[in-house]
Every structure is written in structure tokens, then in C-alpha cells.
C-alpha atoms as a PDB file:
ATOM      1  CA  UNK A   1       4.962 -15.889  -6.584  1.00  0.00           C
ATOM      2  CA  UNK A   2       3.694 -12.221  -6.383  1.00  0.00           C
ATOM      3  CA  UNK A   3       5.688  -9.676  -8.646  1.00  0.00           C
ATOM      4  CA  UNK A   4       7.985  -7.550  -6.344  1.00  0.00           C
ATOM      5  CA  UNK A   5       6.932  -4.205  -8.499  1.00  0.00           C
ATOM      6  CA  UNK A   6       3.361  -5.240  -6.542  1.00  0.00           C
ATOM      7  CA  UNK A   7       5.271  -5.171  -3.011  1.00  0.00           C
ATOM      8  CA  UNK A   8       6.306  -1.571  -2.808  1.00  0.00           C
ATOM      9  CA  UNK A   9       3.500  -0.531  -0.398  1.00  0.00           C
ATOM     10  CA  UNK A  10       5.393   0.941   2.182  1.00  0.00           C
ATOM     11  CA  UNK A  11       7.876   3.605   3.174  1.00  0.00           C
ATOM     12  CA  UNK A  12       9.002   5.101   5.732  1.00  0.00           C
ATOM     13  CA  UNK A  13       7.974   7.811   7.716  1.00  0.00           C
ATOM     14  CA  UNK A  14      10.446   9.719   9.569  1.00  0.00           C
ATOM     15  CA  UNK A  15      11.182   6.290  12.092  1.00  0.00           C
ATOM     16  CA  UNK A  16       8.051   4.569  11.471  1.00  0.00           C
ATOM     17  CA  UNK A  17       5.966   2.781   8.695  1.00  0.00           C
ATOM     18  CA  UNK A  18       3.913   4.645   6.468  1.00  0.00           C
ATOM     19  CA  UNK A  19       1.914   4.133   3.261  1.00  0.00           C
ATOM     20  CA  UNK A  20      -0.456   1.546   2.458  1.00  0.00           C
ATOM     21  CA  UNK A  21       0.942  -1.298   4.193  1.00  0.00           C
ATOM     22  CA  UNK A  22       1.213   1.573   7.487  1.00  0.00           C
ATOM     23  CA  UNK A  23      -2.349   1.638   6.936  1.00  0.00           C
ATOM     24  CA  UNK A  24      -3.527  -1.231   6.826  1.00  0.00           C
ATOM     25  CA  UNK A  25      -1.222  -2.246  10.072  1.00  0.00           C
ATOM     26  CA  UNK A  26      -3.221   0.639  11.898  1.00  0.00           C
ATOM     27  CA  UNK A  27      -6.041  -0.527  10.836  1.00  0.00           C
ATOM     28  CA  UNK A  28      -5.372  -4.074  11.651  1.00  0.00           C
ATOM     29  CA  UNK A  29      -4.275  -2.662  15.107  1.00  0.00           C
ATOM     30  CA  UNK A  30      -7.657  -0.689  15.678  1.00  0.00           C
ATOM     31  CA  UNK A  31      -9.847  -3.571  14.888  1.00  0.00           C
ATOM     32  CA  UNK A  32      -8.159  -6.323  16.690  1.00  0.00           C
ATOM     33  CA  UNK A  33      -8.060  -3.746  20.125  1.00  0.00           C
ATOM     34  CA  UNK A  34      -4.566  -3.463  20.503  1.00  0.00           C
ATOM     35  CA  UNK A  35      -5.042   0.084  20.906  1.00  0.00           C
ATOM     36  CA  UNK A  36      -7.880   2.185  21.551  1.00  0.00           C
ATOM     37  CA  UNK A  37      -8.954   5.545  20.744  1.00  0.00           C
ATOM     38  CA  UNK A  38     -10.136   7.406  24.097  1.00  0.00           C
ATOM     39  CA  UNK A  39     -11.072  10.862  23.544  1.00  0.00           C
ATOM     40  CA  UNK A  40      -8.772  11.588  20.458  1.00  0.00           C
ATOM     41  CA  UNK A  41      -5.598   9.738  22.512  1.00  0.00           C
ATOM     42  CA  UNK A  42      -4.526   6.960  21.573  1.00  0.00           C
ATOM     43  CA  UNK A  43      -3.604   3.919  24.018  1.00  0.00           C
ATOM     44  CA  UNK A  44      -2.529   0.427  23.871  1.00  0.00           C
ATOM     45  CA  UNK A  45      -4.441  -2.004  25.340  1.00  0.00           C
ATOM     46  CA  UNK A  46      -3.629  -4.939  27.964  1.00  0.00           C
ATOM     47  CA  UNK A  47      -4.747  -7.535  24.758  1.00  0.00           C
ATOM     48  CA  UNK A  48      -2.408  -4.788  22.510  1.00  0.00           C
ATOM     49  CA  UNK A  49       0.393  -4.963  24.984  1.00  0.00           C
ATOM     50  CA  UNK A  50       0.453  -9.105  25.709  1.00  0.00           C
ATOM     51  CA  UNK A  51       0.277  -9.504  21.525  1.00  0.00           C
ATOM     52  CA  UNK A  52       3.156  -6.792  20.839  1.00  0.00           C
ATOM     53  CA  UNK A  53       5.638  -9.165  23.239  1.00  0.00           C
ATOM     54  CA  UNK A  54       4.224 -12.167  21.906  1.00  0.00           C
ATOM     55  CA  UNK A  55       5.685 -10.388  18.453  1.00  0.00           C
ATOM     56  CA  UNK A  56       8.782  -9.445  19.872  1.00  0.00           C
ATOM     57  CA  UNK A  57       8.048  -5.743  20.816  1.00  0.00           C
ATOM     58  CA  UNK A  58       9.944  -4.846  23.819  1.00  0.00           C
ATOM     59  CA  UNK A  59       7.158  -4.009  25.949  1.00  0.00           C
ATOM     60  CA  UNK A  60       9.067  -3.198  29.009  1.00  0.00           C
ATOM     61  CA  UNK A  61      11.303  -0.219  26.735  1.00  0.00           C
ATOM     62  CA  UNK A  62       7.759   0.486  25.346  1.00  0.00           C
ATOM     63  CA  UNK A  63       6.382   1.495  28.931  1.00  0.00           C
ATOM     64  CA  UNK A  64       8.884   3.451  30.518  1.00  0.00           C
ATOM     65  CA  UNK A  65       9.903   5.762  27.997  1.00  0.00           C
ATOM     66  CA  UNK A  66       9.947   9.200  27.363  1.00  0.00           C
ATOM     67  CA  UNK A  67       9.195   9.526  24.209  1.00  0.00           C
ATOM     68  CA  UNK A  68       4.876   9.228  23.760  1.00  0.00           C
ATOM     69  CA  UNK A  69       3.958   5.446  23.633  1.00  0.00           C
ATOM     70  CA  UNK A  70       1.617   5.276  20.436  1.00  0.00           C
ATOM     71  CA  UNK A  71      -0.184   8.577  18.193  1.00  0.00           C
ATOM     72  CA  UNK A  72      -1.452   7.990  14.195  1.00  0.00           C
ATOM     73  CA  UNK A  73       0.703  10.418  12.460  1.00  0.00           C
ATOM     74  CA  UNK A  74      -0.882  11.151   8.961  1.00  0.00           C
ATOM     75  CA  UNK A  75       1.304  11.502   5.747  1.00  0.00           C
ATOM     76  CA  UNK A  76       0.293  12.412   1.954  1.00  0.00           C
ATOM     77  CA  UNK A  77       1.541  10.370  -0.892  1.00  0.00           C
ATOM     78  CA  UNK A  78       0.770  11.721  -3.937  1.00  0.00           C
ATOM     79  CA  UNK A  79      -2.418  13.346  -2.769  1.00  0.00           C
ATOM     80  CA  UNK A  80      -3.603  10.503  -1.083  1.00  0.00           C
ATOM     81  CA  UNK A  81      -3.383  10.553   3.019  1.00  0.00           C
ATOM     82  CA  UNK A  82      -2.573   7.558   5.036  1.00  0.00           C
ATOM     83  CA  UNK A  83      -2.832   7.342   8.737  1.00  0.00           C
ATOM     84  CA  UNK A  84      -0.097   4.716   9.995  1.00  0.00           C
ATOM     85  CA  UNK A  85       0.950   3.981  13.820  1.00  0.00           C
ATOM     86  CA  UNK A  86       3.313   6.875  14.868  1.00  0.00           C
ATOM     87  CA  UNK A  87       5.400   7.248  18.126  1.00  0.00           C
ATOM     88  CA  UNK A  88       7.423   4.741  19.764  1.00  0.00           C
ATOM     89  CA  UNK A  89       5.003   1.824  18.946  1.00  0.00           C
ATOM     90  CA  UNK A  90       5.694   2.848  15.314  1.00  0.00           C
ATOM     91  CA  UNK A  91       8.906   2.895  15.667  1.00  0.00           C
ATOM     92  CA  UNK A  92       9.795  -0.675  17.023  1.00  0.00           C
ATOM     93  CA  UNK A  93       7.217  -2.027  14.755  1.00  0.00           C
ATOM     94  CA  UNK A  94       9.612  -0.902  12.255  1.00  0.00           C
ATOM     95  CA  UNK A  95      12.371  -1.890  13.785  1.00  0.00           C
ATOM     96  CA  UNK A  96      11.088  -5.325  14.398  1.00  0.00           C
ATOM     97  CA  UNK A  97       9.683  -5.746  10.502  1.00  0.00           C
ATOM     98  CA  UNK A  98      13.093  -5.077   9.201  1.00  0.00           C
ATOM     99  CA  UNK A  99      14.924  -7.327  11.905  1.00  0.00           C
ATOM    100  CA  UNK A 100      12.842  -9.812  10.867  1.00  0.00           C
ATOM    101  CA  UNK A 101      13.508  -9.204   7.276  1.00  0.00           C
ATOM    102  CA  UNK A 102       9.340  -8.780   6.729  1.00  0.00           C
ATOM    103  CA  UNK A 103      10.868  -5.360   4.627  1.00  0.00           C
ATOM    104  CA  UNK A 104      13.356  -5.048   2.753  1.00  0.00           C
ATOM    105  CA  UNK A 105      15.168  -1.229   1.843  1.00  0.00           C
ATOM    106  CA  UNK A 106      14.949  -0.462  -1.262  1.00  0.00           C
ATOM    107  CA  UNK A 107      16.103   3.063  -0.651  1.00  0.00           C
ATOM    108  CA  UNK A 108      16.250   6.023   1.829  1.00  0.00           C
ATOM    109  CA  UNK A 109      12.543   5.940   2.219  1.00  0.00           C
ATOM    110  CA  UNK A 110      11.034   3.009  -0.126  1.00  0.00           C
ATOM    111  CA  UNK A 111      10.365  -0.234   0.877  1.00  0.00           C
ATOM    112  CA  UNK A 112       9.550  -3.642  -0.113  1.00  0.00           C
ATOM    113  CA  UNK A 113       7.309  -6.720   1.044  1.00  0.00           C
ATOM    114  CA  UNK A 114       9.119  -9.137   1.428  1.00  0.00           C
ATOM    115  CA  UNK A 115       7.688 -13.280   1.155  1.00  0.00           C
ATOM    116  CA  UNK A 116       8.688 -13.488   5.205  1.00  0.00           C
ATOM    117  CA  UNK A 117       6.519 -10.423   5.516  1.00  0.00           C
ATOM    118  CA  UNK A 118       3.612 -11.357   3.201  1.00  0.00           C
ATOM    119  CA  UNK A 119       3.591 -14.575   5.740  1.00  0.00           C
ATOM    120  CA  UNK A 120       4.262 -12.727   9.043  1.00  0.00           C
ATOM    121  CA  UNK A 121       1.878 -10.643   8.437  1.00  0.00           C
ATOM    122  CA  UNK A 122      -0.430 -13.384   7.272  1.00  0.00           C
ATOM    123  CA  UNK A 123      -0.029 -15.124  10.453  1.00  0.00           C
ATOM    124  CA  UNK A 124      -1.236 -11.834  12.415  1.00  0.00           C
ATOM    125  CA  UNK A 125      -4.172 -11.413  10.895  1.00  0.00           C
ATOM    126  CA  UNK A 126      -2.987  -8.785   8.018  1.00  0.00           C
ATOM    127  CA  UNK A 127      -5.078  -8.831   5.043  1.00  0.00           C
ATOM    128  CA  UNK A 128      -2.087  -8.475   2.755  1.00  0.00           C
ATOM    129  CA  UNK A 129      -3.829 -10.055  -0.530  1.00  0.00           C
ATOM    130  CA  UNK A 130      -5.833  -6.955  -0.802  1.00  0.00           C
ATOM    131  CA  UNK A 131      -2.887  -4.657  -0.771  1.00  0.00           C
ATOM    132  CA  UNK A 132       0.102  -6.433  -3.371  1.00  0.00           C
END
């Protein structure tokens, strides 16, 4: 069992996930091709869009809305910058982590792994080891 102080690799970012964990989720998103960067906008992909509803994303709320579909917003944690998955594809991503308990509130804007998320992530294709 991993020490929970180990786990706080995330917060949040206005309605999304941020920090390291945010990161590496980007990351994981980028090299998988679930999105794609064309000419400095980013889009999801029909592999990206078939895995998010096999996760649970609504994909259908994800299309038609108003609000832009998927950016990399960029924050700065104690002088160190982290691009994490903006947007509404940020958004339900968090949504669906904490519905699924994968994070756990620790306050307004901290967060924890949780064991459920260490494995759901696992099960994606998250390196998590590397982060906690």
C-alpha cells in the first residue's frame, strides 16, 4: 500500500484536472491518439472518441456542445508548468474520475489518488508508478 502523502498529484483547475497526474493524462491522451494536434488545435479522434464512451464519457453531450470540445490549458505550480486536457473533455474527465471515486477531495482545489484510481488508471494505460 502506497502512502496517501505520495497521492496528492492532482488539483484542480478551474473545472478540469491539473497538475502532475493532468499531465500525465494529456500525455497519455496524445500518445495513445485520442486527440491530435492539427495546426496548434486540438481534436479528438474517432479511436479518442470510441475509448472516451467505452470510459463512460458522454460522447453524444461531448459533440454537440457549445462550449469548445478539447484545448491544453497550461497552469504553474510552484514554478513548474503543467499542460493538462482543458475544455469540455477536461471537464467530464473530471467529472467522471470523481464519480468513479478514482479522486478523492481533499479540499477546494487539492486532490487525492485514490487505490480505484491508481487501478483505473492502470487499466488505461496510465503510467501511475512513475508519478506516486
Amino acid at each position: 500500500m502506497m502512502n496517501q502523502k505520495n497521492r496528492n498529484i492532482a488539483d484542480s483547475c478551474y473545472d478540469h484536472l491539473g497538475g502532475v497526474l493532468g499531465e500525465a493524462l494529456f500525455k497519455f491522451l496524445l500518445k495513445e491518439r485520442w486527440i491530435e494536434n492539427h495546426d496548434g488545435e486540438f481534436i479528438i479522434t474517432d479511436k479518442g472518441w470510441e475509448e472516451l464512451e467505452i470510459m463512460g464519457i458522454e460522447v453524444e453531450m461531448l459533440r454537440n456542445t457549445k462550449r469548445k470540445a478539447v484545448n491544453v490549458c497550461m497552469e504553474s505550480n510552484h514554478g513548474i508548468f503543467h499542460e493538462h486536457i482543458g475544455a469540455h473533455l477536461g471537464a467530464l474527465l473530471f467529472e467522471l474520475m470523481l464519480k468513479k471515486e478514482w479522486l478523492e477531495k481533499k479540499d477546494e482545489k487539492r486532490l487525492v489518488l485514490t487505490d480505484l484510481g491508481v487501478s483505473g488508471l492502470k487499466s488505461l494505460g496510465v503510467e501511475v508508478k512513475k508519478l506516486i
